[in-house]
C-alpha atoms as a PDB file:
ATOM      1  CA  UNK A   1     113.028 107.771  94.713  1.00  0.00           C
ATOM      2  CA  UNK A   2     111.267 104.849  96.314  1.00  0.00           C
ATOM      3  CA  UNK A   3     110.294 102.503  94.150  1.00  0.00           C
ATOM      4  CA  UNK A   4     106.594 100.616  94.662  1.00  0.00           C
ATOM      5  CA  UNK A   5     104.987  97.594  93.417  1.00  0.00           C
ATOM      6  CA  UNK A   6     101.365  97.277  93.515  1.00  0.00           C
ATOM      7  CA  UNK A   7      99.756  93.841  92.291  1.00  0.00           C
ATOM      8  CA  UNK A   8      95.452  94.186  91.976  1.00  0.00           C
ATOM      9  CA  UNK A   9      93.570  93.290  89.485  1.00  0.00           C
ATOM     10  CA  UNK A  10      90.353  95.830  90.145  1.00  0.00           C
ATOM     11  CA  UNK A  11      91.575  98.139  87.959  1.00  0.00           C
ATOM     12  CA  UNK A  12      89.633 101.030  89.297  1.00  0.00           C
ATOM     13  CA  UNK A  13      91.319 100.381  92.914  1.00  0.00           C
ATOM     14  CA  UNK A  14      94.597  99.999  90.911  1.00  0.00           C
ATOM     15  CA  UNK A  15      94.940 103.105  89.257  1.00  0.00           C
ATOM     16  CA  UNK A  16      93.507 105.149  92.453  1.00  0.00           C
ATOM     17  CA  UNK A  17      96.806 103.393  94.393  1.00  0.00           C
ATOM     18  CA  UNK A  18      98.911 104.350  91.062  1.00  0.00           C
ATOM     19  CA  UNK A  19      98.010 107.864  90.612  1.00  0.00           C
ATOM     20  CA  UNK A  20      98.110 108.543  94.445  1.00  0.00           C
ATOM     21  CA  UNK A  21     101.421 106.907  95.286  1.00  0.00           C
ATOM     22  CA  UNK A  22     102.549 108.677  92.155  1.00  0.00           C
ATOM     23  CA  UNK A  23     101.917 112.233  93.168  1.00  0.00           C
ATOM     24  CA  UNK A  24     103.332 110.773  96.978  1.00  0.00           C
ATOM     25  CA  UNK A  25     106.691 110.780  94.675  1.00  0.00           C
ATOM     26  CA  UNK A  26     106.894 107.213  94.624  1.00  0.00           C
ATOM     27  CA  UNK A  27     107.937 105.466  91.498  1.00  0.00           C
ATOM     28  CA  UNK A  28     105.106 102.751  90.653  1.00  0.00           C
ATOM     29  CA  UNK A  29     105.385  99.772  88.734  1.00  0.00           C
ATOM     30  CA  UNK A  30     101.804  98.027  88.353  1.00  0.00           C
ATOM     31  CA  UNK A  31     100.740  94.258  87.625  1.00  0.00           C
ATOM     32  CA  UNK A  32      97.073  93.157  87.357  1.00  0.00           C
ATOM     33  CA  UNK A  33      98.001  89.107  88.048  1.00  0.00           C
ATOM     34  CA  UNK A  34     100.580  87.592  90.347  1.00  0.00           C
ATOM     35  CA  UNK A  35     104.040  88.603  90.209  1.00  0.00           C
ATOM     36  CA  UNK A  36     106.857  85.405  90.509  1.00  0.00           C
ATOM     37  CA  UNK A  37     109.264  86.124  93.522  1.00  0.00           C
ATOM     38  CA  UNK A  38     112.184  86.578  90.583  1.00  0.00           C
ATOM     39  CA  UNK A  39     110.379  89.210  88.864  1.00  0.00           C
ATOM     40  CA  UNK A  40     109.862  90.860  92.218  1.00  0.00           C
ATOM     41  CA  UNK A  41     113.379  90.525  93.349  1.00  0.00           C
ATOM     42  CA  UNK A  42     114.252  91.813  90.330  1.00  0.00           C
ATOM     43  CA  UNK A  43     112.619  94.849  90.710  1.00  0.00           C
ATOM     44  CA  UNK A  44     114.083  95.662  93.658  1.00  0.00           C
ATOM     45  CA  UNK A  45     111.035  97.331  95.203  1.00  0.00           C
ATOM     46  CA  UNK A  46     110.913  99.455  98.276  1.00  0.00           C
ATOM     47  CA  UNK A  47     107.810  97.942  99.489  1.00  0.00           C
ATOM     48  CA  UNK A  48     104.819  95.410  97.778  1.00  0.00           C
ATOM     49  CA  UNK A  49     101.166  96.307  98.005  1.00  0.00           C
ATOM     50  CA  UNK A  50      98.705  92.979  97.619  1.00  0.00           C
ATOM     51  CA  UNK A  51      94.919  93.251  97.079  1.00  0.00           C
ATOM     52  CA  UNK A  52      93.383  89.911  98.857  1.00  0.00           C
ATOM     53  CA  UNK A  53      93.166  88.737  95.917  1.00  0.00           C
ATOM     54  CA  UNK A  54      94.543  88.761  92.554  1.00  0.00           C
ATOM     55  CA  UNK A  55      92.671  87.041  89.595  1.00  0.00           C
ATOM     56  CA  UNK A  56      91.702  83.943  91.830  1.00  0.00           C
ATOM     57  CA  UNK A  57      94.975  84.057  93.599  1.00  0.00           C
ATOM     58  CA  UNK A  58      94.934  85.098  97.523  1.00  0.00           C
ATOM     59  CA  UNK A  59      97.067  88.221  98.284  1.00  0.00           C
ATOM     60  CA  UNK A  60      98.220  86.314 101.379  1.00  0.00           C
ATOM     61  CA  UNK A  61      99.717  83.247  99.408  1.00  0.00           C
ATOM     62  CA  UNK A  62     101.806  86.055  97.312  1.00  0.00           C
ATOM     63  CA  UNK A  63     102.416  87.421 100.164  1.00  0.00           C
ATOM     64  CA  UNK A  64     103.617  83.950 102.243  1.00  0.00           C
ATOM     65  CA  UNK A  65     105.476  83.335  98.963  1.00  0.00           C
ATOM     66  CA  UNK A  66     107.354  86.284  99.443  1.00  0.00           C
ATOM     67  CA  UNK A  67     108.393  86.285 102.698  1.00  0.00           C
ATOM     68  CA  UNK A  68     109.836  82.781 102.548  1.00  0.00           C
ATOM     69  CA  UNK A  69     111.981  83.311 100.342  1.00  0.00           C
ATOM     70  CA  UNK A  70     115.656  85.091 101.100  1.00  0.00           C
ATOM     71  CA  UNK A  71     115.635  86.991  97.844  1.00  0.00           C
ATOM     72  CA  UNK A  72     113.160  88.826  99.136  1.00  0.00           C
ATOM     73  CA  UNK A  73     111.817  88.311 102.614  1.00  0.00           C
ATOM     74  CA  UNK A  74     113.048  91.426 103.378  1.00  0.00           C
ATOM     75  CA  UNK A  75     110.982  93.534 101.436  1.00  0.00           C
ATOM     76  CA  UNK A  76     107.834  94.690 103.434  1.00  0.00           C
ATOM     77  CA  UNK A  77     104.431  94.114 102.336  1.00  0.00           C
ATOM     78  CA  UNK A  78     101.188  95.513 102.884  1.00  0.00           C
ATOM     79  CA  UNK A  79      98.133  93.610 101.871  1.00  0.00           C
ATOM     80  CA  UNK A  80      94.600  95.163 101.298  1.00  0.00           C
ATOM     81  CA  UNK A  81      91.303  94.512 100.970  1.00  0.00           C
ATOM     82  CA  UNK A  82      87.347  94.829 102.108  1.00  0.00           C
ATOM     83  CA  UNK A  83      87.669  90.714 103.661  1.00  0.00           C
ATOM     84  CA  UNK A  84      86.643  90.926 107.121  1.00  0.00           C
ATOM     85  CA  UNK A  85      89.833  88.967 108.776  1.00  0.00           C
ATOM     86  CA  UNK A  86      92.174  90.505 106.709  1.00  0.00           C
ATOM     87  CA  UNK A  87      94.185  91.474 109.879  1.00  0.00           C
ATOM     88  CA  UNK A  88      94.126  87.941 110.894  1.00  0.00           C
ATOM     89  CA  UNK A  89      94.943  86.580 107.316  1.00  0.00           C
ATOM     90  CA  UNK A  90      98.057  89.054 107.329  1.00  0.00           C
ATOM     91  CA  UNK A  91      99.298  87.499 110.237  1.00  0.00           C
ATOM     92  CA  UNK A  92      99.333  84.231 109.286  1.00  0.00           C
ATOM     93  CA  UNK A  93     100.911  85.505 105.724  1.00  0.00           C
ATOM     94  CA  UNK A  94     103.514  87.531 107.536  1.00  0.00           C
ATOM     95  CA  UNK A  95     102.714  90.733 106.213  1.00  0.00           C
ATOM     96  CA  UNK A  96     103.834  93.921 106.930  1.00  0.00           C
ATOM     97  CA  UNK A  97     100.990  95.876 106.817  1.00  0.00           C
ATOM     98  CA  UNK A  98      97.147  95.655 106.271  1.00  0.00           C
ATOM     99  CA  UNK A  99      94.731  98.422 105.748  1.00  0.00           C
ATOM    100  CA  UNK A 100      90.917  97.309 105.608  1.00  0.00           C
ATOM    101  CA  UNK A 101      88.752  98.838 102.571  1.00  0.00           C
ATOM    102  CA  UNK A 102      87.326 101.144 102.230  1.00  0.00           C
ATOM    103  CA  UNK A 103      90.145 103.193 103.685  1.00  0.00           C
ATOM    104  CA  UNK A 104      90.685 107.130 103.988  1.00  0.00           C
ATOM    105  CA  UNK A 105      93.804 107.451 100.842  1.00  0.00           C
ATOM    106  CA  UNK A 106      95.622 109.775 104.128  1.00  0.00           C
ATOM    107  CA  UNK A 107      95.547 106.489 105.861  1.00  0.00           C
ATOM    108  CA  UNK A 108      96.768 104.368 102.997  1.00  0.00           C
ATOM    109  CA  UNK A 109      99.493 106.995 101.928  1.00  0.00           C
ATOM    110  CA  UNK A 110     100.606 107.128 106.397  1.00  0.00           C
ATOM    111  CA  UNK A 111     100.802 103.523 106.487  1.00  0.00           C
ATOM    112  CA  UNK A 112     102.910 102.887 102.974  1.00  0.00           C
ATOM    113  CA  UNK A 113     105.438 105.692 104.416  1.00  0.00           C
ATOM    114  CA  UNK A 114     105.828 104.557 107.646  1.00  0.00           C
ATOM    115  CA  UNK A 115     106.916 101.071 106.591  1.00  0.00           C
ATOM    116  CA  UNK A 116     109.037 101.882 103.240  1.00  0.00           C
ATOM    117  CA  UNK A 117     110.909 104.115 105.104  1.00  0.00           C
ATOM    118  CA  UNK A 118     111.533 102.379 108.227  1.00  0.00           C
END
């Protein structure tokens, strides 16, 4: 089972990704604040989902954190969110992934696939 780490603190937004990802047969492990890189690497996630931002702290700086760092730059990440540059704000962060809210849950579900199993 793939194993998926989603880090937003909307809660509503949250559980939707939870319960859908769920049923998608993924195993979910949830944070409403920032994860450290150790607790990520820990893990051992498949893949890392980032809302923009997480109680004050921009998804892309997570992100950036993540992907500098050899435990686990190779861990892909999709970040999220309703900003208006967010595909230009993932580039510069080095994600994996962005999907712009609001987004069709197909879409979301397409995109998390297609990278955790690449």
């Amino acid at each position: 089972m793939k194993k998926l780490i989603i880090i937003e603190d909307d809660s509503d937004a949250r559980e939707m990704a939870v319960f859908t990802f769920e049923n998608s047969g993924y195993e979910v492990i949830q944070s409403a604040k920032e994860m450290s890189v150790e607790e990520i690497a820990a893990l051992k996630p498949h893949i890392v989902i980032i809302g923009y931002s997480v109680n004050g702290s921009p998804g892309n700086d997570i992100c950036s954190k993540l992907k500098a760092n050899e435990l686990t730059k190779h861990i892909p990440v999709i970040l999220y969110s309703a900003t208006v540059d967010i595909d230009k704000v993932s580039l510069k962060s080095s994600a994996d992934g962005v999907i712009a809210k609001p987004y069709e849950l197909d879409d979301f579900v397409y995109l998390v696939h297609r990278i955790a199993l690449s």
